[in-house]
C-alpha atoms as a PDB file:
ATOM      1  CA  UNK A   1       0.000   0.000   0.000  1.00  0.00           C
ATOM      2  CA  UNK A   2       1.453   3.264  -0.937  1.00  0.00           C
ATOM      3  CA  UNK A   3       1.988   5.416   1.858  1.00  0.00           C
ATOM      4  CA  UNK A   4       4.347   8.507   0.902  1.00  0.00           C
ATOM      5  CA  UNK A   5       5.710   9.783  -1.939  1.00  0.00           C
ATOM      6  CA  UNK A   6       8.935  11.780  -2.541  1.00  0.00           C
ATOM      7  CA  UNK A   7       8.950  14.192  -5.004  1.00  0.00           C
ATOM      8  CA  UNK A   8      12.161  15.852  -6.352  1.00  0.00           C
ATOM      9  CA  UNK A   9      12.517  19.227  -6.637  1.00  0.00           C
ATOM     10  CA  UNK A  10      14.574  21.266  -9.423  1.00  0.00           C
ATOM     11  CA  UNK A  11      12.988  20.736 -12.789  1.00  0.00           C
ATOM     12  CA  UNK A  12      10.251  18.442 -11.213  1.00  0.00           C
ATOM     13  CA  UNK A  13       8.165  20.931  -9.633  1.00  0.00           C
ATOM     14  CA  UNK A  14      10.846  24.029 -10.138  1.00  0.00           C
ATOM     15  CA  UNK A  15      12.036  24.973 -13.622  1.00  0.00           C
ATOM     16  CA  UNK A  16      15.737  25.441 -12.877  1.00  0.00           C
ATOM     17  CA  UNK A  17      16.900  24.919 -16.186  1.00  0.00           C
ATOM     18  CA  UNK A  18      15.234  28.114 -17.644  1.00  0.00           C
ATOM     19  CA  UNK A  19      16.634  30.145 -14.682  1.00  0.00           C
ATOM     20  CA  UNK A  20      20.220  28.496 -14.465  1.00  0.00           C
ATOM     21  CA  UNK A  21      20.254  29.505 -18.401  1.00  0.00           C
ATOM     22  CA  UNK A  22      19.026  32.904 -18.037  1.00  0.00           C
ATOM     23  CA  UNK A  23      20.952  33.719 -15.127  1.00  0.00           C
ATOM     24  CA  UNK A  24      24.571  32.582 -16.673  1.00  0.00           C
ATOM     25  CA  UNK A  25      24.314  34.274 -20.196  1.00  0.00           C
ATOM     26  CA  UNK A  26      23.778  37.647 -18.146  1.00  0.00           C
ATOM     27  CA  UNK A  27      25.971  36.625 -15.278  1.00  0.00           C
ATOM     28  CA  UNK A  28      28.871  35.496 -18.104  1.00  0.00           C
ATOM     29  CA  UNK A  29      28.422  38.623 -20.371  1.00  0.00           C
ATOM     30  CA  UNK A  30      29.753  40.463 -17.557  1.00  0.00           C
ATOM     31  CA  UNK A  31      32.555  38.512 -17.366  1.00  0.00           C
ATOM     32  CA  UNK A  32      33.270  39.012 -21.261  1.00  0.00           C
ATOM     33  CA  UNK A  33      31.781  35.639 -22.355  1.00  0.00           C
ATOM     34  CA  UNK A  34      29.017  35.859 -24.412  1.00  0.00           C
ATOM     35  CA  UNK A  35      29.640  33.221 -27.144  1.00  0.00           C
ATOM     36  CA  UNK A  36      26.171  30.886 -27.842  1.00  0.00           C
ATOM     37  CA  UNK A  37      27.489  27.889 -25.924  1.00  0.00           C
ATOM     38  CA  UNK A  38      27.335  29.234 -22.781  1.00  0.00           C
ATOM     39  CA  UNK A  39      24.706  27.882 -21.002  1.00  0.00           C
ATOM     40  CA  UNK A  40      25.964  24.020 -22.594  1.00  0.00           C
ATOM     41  CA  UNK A  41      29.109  24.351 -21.177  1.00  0.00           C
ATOM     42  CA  UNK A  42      27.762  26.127 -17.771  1.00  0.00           C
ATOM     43  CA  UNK A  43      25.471  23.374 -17.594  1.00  0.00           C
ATOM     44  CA  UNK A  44      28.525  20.964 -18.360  1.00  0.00           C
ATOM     45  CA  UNK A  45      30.709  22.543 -15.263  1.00  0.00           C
ATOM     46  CA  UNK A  46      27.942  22.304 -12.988  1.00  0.00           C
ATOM     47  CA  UNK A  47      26.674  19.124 -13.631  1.00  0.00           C
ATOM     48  CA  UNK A  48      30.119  17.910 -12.928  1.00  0.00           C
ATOM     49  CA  UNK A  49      31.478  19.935  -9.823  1.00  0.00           C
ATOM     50  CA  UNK A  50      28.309  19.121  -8.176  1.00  0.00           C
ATOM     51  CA  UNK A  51      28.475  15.609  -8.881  1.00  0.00           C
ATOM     52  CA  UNK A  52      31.543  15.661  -6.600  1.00  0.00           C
ATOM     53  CA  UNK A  53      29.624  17.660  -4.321  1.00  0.00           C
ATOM     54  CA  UNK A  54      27.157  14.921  -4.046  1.00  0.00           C
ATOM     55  CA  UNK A  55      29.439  12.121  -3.544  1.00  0.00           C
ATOM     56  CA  UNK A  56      31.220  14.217  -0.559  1.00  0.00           C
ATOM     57  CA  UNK A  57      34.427  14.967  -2.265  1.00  0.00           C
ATOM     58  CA  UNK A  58      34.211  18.295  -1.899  1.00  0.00           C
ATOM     59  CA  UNK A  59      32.038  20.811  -0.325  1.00  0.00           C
ATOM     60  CA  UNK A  60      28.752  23.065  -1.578  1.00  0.00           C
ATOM     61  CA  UNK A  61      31.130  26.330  -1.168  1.00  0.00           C
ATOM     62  CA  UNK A  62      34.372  24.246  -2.492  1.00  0.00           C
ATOM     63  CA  UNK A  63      32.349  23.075  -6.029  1.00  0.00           C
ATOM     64  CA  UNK A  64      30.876  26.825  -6.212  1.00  0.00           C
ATOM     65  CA  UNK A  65      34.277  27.713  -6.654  1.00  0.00           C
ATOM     66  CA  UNK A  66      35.701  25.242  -8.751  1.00  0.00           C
ATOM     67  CA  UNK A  67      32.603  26.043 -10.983  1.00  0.00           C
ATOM     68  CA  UNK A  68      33.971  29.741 -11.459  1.00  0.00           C
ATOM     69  CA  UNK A  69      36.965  28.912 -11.814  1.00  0.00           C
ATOM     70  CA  UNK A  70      36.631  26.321 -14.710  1.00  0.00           C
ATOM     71  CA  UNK A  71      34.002  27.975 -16.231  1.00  0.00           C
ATOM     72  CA  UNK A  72      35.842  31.471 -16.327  1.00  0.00           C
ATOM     73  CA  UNK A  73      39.217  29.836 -17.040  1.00  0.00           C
ATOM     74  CA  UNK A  74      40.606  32.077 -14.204  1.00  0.00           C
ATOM     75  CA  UNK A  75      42.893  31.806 -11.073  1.00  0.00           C
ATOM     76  CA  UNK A  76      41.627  33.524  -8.169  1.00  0.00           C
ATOM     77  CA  UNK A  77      40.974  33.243  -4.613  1.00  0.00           C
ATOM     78  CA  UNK A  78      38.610  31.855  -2.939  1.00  0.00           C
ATOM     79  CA  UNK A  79      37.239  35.073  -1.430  1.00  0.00           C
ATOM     80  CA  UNK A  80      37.141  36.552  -5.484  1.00  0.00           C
ATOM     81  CA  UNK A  81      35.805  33.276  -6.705  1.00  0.00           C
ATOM     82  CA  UNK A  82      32.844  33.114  -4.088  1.00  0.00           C
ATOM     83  CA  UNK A  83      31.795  37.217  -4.759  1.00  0.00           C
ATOM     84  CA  UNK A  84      32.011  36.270  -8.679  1.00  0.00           C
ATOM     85  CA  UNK A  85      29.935  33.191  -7.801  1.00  0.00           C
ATOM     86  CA  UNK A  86      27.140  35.585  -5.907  1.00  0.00           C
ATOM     87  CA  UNK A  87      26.657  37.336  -8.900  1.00  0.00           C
ATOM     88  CA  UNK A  88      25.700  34.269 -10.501  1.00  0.00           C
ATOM     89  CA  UNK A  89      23.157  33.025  -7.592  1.00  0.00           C
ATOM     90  CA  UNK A  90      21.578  36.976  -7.185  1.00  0.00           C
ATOM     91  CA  UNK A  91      20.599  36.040 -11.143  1.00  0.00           C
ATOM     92  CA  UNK A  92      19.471  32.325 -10.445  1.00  0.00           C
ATOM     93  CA  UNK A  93      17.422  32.785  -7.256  1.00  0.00           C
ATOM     94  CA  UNK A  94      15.537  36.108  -9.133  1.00  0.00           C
ATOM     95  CA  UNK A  95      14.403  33.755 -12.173  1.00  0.00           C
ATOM     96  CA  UNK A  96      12.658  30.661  -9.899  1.00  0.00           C
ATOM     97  CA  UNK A  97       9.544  29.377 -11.112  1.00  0.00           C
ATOM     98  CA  UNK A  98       7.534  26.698  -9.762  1.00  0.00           C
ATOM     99  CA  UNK A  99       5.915  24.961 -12.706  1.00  0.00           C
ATOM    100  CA  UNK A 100       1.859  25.153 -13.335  1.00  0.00           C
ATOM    101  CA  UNK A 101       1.683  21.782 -12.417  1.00  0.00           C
ATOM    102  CA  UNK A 102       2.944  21.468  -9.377  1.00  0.00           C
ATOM    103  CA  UNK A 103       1.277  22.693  -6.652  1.00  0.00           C
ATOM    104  CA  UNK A 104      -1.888  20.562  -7.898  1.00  0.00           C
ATOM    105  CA  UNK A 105      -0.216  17.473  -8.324  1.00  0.00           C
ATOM    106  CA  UNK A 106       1.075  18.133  -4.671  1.00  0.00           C
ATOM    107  CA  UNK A 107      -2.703  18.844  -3.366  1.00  0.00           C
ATOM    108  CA  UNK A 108      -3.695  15.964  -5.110  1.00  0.00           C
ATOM    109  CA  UNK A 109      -0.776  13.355  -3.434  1.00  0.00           C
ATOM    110  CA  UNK A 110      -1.870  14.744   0.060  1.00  0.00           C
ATOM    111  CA  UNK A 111      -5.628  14.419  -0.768  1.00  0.00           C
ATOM    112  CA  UNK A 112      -4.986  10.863  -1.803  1.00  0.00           C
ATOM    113  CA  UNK A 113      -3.810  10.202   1.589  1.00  0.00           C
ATOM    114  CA  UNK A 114      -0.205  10.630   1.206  1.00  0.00           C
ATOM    115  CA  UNK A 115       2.925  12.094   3.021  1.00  0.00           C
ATOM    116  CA  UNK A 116       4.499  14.185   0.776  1.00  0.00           C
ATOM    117  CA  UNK A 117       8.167  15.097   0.638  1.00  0.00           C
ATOM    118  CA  UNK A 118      10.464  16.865  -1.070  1.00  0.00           C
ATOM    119  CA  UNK A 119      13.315  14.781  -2.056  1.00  0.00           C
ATOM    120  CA  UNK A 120      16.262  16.733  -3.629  1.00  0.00           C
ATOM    121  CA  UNK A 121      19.994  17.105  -4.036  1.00  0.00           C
ATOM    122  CA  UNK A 122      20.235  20.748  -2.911  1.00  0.00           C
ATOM    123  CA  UNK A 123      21.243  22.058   0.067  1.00  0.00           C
ATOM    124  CA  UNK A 124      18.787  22.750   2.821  1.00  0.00           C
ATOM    125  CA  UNK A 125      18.769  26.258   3.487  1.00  0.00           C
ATOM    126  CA  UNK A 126      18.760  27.047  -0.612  1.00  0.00           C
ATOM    127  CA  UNK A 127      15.970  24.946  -1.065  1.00  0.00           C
ATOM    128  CA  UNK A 128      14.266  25.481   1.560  1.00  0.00           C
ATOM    129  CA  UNK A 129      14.128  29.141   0.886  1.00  0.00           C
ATOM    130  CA  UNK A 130      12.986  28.223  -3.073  1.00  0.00           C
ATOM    131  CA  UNK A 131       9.864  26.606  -1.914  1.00  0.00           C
ATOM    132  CA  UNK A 132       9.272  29.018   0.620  1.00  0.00           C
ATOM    133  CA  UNK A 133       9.493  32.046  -1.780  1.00  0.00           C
ATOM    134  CA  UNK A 134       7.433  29.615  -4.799  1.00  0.00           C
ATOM    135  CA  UNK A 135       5.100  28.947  -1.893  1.00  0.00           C
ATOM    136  CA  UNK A 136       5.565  25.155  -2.452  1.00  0.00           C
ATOM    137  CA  UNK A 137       6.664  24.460   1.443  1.00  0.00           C
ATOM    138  CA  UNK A 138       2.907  24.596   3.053  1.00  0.00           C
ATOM    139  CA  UNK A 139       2.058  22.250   0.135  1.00  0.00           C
ATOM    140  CA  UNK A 140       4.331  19.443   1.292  1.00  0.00           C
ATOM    141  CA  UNK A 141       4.637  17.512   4.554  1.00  0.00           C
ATOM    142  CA  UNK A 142       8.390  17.298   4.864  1.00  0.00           C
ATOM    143  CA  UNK A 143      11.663  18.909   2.988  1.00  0.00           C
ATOM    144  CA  UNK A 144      14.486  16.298   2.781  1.00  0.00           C
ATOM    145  CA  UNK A 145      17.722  17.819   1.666  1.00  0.00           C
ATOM    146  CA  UNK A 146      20.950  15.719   0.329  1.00  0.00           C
ATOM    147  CA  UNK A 147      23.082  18.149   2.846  1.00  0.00           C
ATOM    148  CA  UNK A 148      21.420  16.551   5.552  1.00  0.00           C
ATOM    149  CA  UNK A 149      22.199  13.187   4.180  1.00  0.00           C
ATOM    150  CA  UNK A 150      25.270  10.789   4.139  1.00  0.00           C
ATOM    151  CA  UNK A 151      25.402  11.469  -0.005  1.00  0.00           C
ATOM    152  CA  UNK A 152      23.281  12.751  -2.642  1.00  0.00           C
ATOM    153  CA  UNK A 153      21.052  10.632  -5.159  1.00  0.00           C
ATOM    154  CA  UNK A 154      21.577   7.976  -7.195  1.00  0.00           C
ATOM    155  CA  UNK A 155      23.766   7.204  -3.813  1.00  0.00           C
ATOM    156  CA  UNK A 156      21.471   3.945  -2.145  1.00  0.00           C
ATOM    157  CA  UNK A 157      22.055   5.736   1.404  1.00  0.00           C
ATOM    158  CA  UNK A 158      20.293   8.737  -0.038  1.00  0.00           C
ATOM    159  CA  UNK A 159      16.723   6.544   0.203  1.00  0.00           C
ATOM    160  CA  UNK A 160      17.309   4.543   2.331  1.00  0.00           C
ATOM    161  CA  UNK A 161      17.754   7.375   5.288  1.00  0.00           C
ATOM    162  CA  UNK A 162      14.952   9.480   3.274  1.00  0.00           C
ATOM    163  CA  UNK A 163      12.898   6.571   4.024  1.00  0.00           C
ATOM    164  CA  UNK A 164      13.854   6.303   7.730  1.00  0.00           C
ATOM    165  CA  UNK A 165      13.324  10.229   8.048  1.00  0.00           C
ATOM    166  CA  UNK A 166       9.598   9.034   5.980  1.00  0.00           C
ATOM    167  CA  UNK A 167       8.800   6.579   8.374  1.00  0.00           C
ATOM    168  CA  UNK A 168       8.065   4.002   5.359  1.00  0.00           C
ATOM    169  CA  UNK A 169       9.092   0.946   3.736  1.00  0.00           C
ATOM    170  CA  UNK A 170      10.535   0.491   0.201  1.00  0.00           C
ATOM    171  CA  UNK A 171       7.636  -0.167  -1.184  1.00  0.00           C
ATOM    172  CA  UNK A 172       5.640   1.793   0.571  1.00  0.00           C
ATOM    173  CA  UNK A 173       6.759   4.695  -1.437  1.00  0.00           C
ATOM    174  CA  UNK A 174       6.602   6.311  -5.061  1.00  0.00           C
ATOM    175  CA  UNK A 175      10.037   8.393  -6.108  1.00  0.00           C
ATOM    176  CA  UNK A 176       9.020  11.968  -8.705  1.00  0.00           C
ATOM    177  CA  UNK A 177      11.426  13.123 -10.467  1.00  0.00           C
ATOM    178  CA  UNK A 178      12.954  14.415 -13.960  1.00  0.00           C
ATOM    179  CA  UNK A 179      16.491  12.654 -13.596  1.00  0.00           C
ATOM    180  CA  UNK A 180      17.102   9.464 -15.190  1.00  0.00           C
ATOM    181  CA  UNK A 181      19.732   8.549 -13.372  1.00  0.00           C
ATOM    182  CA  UNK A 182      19.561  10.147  -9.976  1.00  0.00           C
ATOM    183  CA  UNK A 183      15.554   9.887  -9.251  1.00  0.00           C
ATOM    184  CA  UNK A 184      14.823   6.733 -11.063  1.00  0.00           C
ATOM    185  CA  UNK A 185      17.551   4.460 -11.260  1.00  0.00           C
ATOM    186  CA  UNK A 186      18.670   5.492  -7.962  1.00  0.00           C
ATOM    187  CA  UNK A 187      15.496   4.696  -6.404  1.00  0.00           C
ATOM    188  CA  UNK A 188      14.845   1.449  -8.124  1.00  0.00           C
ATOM    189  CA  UNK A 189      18.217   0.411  -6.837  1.00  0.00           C
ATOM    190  CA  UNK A 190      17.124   1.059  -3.455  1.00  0.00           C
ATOM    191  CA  UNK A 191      13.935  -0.837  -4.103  1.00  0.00           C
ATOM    192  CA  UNK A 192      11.803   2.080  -4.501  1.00  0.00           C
ATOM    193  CA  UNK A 193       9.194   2.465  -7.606  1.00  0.00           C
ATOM    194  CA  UNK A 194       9.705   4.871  -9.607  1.00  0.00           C
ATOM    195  CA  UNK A 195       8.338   7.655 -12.468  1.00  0.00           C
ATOM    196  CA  UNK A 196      10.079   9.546 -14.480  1.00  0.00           C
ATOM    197  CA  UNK A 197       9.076  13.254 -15.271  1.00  0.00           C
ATOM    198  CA  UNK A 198       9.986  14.015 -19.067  1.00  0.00           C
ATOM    199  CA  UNK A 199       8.813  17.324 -19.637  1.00  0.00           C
ATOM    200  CA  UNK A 200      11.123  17.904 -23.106  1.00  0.00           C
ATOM    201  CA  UNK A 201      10.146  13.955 -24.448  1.00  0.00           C
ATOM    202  CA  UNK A 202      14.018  12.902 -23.973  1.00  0.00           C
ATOM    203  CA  UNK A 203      13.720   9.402 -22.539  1.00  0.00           C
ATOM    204  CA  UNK A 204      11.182   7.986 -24.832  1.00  0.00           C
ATOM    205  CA  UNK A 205      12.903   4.813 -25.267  1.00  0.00           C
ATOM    206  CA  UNK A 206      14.185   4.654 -21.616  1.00  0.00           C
ATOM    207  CA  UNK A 207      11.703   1.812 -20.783  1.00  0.00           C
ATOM    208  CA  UNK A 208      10.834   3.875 -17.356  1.00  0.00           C
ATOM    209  CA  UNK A 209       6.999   4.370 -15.982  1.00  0.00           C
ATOM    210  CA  UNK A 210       6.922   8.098 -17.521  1.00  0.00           C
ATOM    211  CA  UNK A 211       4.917  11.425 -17.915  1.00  0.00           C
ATOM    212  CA  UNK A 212       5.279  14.189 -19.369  1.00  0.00           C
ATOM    213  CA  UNK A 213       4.035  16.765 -16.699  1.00  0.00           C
ATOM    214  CA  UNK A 214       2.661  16.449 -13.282  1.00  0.00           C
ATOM    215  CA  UNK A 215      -1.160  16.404 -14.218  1.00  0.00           C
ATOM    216  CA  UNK A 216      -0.786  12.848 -15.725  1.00  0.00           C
ATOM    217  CA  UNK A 217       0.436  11.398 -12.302  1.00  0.00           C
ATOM    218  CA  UNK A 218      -2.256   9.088 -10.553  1.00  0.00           C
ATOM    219  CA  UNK A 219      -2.466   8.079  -6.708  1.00  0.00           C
END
């Protein structure tokens, strides 16, 4: 019997792909980049310093920096790297959106008897202050940050201590989530079901339980 349901959070109920792009190619024109590629190979940096992030080889500060630094092909210090870095975030944090969807699809998980949480490999405070300000946080029962956990999804200890924070079994619980790798395989490998969210139709042929938005989800 399902019981809870974690949903994640960045471009499954947030679209943080639109703002991380916006944000960078006026964050990076400042900085004297401003060639077409530059939310690709922003995207590229990120996706990989965080990685590391997530796996506890470095910290959230530590892979902001390494982000600038890569990115901007400079050398600087850490003190220059995080101020160059805060011009980036000011951008980001301005341009969050909570998609259309969400906040019924959450309405309807809790009205179906449901705990809902917020699963997501952010850290706490960040997050917690994006669905306060998309006022998502009243529409969910509990915020589970990967900061607060022993490693990050796909990681198996990422579940299995969001389940023991969830107070639920394996299969007592559905994973959300737009990630391939990190919210469905990872939770499948931790004995979790599992949908993917494929807003943008680019796991088709994945072979996943899949949607393309929120409204199609059923509890």
């Amino acid at each position: 019997m399902l019981r809870g349901i974690f949903f994640d959070l960045d471009d499954t109920l947030v679209d943080q792909r639109s703002a991380a792009a916006a944000a960078v190619v006026e964050w990076a024109a400042g900085h004297g980049v401003t060639d077409e590629l530059v939310s690709v190979r922003w995207n590229s940096v990120s996706d990989n310093h965080y990685a590391r992030y997530q796996r506890r080889e470095i910290t959230l500060i530590e892979q902001r920096r390494a982000r600038v630094r890569e990115f901007l092909a400079i050398e600087v210090t850490d003190a220059d790297a995080d101020a160059i870095f805060a011009g980036y975030l000011a951008r980001y944090k301005a341009g969050w959106v909570a998609f259309d969807d969400a906040v019924p699809a959450l309405r309807r998980a809790r009205a179906a008897g449901l705990t809902v949480a917020v699963l997501t490999n952010g850290d706490e405070e960040q997050q917690r202050q994006k669905l306060t300000r998309l006022g998502l946080l009243d529409e969910i029962d509990l915020l589970i940050s990967s900061s607060v956990l022993p490693a990050g999804k796909p990681d198996p200890r990422a579940f299995r201590v969001a389940l023991d924070i969830l107070g639920v079994r394996a299969d007592e619980v559905l994973m959300v989530g737009n990630s391939l790798e990190n919210d469905v395989f990872g939770a499948v490998n931790a004995g979790i079901e599992a949908i993917l969210v494929d807003r943008f139709g680019a796991h088709s042929a994945a072979g996943v339980p899949r949607v393309s938005n929120l409204d199609e989800l059923l509890f």
